[in-house]
Protein backbone atom coordinates (compact mmCIF):
# COMPACT_ATOMS: atom_id res chain seq x y z
CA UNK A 1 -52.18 -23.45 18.28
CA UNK A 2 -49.16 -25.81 18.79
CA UNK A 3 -48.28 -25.80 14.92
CA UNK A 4 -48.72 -21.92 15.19
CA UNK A 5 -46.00 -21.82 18.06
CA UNK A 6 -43.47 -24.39 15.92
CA UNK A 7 -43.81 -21.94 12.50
CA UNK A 8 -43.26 -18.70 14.71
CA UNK A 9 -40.20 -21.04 17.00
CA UNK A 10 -38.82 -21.36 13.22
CA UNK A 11 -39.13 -17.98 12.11
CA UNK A 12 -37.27 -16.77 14.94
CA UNK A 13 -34.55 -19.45 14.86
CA UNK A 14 -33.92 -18.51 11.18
CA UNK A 15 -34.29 -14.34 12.39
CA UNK A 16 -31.92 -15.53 14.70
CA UNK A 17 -29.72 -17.53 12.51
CA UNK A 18 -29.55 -14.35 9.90
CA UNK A 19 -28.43 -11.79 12.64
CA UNK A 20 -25.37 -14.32 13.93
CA UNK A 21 -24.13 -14.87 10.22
CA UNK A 22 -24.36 -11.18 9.16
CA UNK A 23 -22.89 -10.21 12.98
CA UNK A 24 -19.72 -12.98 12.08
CA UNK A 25 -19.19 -11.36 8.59
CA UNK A 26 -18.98 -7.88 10.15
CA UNK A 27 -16.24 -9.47 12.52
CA UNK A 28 -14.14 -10.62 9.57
CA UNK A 29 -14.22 -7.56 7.66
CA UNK A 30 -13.47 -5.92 10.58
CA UNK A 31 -10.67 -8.14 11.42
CA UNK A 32 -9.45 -8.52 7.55
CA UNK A 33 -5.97 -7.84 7.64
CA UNK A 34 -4.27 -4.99 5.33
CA UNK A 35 -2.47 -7.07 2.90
CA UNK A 36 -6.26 -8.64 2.28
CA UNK A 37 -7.85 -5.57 1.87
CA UNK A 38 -5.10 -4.18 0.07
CA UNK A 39 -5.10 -7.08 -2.56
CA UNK A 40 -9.10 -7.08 -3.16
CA UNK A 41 -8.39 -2.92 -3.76
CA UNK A 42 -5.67 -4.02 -6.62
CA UNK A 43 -8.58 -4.06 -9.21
CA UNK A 44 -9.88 -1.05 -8.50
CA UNK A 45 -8.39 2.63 -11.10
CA UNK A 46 -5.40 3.90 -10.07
CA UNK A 47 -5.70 7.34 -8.54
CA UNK A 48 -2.53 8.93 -7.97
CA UNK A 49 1.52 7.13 -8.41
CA UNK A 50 3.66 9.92 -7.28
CA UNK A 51 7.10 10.10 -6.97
CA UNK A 52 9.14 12.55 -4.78
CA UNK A 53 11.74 14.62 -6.58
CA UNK A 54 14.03 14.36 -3.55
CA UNK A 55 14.51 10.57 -4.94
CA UNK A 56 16.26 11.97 -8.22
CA UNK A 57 18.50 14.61 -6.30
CA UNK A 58 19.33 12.92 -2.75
CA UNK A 59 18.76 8.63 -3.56
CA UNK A 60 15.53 8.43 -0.83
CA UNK A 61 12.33 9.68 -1.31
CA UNK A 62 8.65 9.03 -0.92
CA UNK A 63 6.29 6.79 -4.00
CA UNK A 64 2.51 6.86 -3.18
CA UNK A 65 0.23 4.49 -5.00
CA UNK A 66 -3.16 5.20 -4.39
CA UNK A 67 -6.58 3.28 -5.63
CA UNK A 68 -10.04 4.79 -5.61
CA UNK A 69 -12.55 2.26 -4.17
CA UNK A 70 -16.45 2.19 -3.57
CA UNK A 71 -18.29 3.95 -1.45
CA UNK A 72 -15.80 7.42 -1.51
CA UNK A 73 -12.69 5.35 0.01
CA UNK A 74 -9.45 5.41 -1.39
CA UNK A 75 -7.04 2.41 -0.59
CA UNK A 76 -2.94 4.35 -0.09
CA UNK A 77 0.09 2.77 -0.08
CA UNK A 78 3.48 5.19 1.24
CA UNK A 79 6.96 3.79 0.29
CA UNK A 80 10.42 5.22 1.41
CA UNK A 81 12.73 4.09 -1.23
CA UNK A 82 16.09 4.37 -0.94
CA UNK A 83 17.90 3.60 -4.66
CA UNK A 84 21.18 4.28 -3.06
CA UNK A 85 21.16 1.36 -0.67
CA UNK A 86 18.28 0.03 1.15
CA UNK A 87 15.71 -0.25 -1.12
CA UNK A 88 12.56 0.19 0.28
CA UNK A 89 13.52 1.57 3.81
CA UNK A 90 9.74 2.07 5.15
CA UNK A 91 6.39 1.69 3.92
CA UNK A 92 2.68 1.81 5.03
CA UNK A 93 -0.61 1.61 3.57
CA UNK A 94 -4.42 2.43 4.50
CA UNK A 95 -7.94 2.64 3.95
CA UNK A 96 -9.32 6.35 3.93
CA UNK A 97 -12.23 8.08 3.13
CA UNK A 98 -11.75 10.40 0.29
CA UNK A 99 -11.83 13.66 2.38
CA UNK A 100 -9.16 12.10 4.42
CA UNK A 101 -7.05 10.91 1.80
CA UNK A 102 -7.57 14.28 0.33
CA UNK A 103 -5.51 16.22 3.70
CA UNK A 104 -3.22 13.40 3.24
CA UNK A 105 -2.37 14.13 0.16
CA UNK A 106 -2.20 18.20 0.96
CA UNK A 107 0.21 17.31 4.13
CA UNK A 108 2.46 15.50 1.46
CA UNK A 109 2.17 17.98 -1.10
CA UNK A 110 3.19 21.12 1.92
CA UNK A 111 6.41 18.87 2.56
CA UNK A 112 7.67 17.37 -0.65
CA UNK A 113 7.77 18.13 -4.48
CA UNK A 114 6.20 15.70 -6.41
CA UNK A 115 5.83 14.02 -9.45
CA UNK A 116 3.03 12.03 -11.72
CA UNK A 117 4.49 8.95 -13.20
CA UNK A 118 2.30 5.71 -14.56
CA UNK A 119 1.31 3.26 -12.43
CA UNK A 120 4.03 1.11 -14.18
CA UNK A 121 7.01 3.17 -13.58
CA UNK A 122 6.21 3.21 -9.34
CA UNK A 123 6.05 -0.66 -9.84
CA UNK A 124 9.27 -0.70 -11.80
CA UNK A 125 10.84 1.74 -9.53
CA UNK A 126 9.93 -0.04 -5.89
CA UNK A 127 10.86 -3.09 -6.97
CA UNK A 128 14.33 -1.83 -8.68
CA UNK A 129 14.89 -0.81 -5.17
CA UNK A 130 13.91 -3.77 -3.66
CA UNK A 131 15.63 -5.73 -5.74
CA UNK A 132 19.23 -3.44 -5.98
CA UNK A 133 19.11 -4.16 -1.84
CA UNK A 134 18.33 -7.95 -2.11
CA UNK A 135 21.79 -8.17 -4.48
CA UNK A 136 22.88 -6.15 -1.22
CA UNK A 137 22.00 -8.86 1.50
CA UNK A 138 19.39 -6.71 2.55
CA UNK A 139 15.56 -7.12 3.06
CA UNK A 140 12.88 -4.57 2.29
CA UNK A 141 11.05 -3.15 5.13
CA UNK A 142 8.72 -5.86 6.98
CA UNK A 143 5.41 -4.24 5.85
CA UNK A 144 6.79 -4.12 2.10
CA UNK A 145 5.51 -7.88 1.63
CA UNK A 146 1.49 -7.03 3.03
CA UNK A 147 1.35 -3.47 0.87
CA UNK A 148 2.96 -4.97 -2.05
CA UNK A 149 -0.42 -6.50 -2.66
CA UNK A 150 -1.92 -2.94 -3.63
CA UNK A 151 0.03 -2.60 -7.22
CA UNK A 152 -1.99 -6.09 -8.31
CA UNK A 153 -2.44 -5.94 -12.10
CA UNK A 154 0.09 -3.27 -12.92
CA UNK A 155 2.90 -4.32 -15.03
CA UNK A 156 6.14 -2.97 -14.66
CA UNK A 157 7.43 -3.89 -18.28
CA UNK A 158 5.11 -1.16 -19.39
CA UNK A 159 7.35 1.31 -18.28
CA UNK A 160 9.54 3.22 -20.15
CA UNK A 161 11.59 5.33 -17.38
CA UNK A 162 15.02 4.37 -16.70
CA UNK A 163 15.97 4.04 -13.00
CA UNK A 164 19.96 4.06 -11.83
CA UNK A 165 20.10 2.49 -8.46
CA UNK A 166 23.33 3.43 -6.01
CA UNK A 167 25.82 6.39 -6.18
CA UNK A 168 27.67 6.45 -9.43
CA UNK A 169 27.13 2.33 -9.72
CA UNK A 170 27.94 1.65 -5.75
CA UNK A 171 25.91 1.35 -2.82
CA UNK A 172 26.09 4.56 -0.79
CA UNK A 173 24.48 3.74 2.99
CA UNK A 174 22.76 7.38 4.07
CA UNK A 175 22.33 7.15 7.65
CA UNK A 176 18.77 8.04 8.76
CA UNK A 177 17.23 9.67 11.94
CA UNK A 178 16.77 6.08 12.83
CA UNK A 179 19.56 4.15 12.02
CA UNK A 180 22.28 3.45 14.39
CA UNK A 181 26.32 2.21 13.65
CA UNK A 182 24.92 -1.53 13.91
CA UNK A 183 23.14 -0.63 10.75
């Protein structure tokens, strides 16, 4: 009976043991940050690299990159370039399910024209921007350098568009709904 009592005493410490490890790896996905997930989505197919056509007529405009992932999710990343001055002047990205991703992608569509381009001219095009403002003195947007992560294997020398960055070969600062004189 006693050895009986030791095997079941094991059983249950290993039960136990399983539960805490698979309870801890459910913490750090949950706690992953986005740049993380946003990296381990840079494998996955491209699904949409749109570019607004308010960036060709008024210097700012929206770029979405957007990766289809397992399980019905799509990984997003938002940009607000700026090729007149600031580069990239606001960005976000996130996880979504497809159906969300989907209204997303309709709210986007409702407010702004825009355009399919490859994967490598969104690339070449961000970091234009980012780069034209750097020669500036001026940084990207803080949460350029986590979603950055999402272009991952995309090559921007692939690209065959042509971007001009400022007004007529000059910086040209566009003051936003945001921005204040100090800017």
């Amino acid at each position: 009976m006693a050895a009986n009592q030791k095997k079941r005493q094991k059983k249950l410490e290993r039960r136990a043991a399983k539960h805490k490890d698979r309870r801890r790896e459910l913490i750090r996905q949950k706690n992953r940050g986005l740049g993380e997930l946003l990296s381990m989505a840079s494998g996955s197919p491209v699904l949409h690299s749109r570019i607004a056509d308010t960036l060709k007529d008024e210097g700012m405009g929206h770029v979405l990159l957007s990766r289809l992932l397992p399980n019905n999710r799509v990984a997003a990343v938002l940009f607000l370039v700026d090729r007149y001055c600031l580069g990239v002047k606001n960005c976000f990205g996130r996880l979504m399910v497809r159906a969300e991703y989907d209204a997303f992608c309709k709210d986007l569509d409702d407010k702004f024209e825009t355009e399919d381009y490859t994967p490598a001219d969104v690339r070449k095009l961000v970091e234009g921007a980012v780069d034209y403002a750097r020669d500036l003195g001026l940084e990207p947007h803080p949460d350029y350098h986590r979603v950055k992560a999402i272009f991952g294997d995309i090559d921007a020398r692939e690209s065959r568009a042509e971007f001009e960055f400022g007004s007529e070969g000059k910086p040209l600062f566009i003051n936003g709904p945001h921005d204040g004189p100090e800017r």
